[in-house]
Protein backbone atom coordinates (compact mmCIF):
# COMPACT_ATOMS: atom_id res chain seq x y z
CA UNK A 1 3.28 -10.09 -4.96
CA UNK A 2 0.60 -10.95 -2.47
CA UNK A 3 -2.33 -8.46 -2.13
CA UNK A 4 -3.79 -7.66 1.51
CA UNK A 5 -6.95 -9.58 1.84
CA UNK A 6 -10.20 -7.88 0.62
CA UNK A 7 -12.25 -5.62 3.24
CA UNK A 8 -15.50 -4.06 2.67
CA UNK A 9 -15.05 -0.56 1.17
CA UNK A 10 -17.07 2.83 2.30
CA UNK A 11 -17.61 2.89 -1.38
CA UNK A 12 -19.89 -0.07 -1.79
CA UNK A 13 -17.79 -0.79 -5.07
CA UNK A 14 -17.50 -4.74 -4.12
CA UNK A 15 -13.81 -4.65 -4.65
CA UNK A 16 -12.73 -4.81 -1.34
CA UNK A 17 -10.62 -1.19 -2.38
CA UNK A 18 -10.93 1.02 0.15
CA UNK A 19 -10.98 4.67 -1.72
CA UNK A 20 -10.69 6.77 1.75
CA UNK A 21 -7.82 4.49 3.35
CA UNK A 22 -5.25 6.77 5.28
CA UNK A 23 -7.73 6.98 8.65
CA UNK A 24 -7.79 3.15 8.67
CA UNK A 25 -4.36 2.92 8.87
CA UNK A 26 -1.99 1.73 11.24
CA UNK A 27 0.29 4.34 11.06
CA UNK A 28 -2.91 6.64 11.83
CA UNK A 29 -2.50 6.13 15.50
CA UNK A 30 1.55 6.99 15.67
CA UNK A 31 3.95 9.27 15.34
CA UNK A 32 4.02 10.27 11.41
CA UNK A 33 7.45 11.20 12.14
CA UNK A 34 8.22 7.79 12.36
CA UNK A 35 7.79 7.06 9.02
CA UNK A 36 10.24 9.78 7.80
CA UNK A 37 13.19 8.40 9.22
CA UNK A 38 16.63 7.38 7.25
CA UNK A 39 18.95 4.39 7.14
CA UNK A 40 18.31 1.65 9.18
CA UNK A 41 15.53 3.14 11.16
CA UNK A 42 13.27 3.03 7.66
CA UNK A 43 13.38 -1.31 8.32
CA UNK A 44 12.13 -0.20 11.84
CA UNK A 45 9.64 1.73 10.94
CA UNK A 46 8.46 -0.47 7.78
CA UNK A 47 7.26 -2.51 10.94
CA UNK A 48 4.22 -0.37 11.20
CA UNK A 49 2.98 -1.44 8.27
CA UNK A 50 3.03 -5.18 8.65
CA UNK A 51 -0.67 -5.47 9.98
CA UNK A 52 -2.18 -2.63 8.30
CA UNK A 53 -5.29 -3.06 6.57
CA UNK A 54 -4.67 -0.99 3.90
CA UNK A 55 -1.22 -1.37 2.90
CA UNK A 56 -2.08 -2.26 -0.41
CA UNK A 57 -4.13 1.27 -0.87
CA UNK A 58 -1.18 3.12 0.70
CA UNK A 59 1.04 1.36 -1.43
CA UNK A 60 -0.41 1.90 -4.59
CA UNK A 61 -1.44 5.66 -3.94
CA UNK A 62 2.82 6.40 -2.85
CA UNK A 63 3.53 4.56 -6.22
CA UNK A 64 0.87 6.28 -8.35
CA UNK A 65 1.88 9.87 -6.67
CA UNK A 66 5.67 9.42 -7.27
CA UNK A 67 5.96 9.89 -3.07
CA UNK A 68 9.56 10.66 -2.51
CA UNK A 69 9.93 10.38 1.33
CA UNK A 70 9.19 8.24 3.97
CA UNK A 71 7.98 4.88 4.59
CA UNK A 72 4.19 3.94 2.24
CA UNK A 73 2.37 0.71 2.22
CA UNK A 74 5.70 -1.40 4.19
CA UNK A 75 8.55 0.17 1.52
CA UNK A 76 11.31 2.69 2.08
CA UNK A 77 11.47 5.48 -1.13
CA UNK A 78 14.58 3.61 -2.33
CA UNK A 79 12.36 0.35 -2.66
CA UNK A 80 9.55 2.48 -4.38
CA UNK A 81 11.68 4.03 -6.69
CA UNK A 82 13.57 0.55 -7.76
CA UNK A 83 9.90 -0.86 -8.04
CA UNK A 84 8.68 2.06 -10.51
CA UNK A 85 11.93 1.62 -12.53
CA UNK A 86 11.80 -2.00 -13.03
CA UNK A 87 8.27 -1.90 -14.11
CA UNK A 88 7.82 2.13 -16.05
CA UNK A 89 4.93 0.70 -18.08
CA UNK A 90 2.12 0.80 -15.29
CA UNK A 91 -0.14 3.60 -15.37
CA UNK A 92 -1.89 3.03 -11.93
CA UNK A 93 -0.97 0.59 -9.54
CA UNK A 94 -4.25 1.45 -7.72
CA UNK A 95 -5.79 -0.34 -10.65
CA UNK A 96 -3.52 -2.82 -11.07
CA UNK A 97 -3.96 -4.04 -7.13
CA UNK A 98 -7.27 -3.69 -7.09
CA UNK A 99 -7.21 -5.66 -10.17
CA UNK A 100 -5.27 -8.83 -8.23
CA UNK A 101 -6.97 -8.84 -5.00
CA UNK A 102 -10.60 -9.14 -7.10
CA UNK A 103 -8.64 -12.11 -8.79
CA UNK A 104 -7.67 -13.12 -5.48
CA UNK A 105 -10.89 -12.93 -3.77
CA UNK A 106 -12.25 -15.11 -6.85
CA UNK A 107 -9.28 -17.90 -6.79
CA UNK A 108 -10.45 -18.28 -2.62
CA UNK A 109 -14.20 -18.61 -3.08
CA UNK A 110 -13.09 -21.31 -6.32
């Protein structure tokens, strides 16, 4: 899985992790009732998310929440929940993400 490319955080924490991530998103300047659509409008709306900047950080926080409905960080709940099931034993996927895009950052500057 490839992790969006680092961006300075609010934080100062050097990760690249934004903490307060939903008011940079791309979603942030639509209709959030595009996200909560059903069927094949979800692959229409998972368009949304293609350029975000924080895609990762939405990601991670639908995943770590258990986030039922609507499209989070470019996947449907049906592709969240099949995620979470095939892999039960992570704890926080905040973590883990932030985790590969320091490891990223650090293969790059190799």
């Amino acid at each position: 899985m490839t992790i969006a490319p680092a961006r300075p955080t609010r934080t100062g924490a050097g990760t690249g992790w934004v903490e307060d991530w939903a008011p940079l998103g791309a979603c942030s300047k639509t209709d959030p009732d595009a996200l909560f659509v059903q069927g094949a409008a979800q692959q229409t709306a998972k368009i949304v998310c293609q350029r975000c900047p924080v895609i990762a950080e939405c990601l991670a926080d639908a995943l770590d929440n258990r986030t039922e409905f609507g499209v989070w960080g470019g996947m449907t709940e049906r592709e969240r929940r099949a995620l979470l099931k095939r892999r039960p034993n992570i704890t926080s996927w905040a973590a883990l993400f932030q985790q590969a895009r320091q490891q990223q950052g650090t293969a790059e500057t190799a």
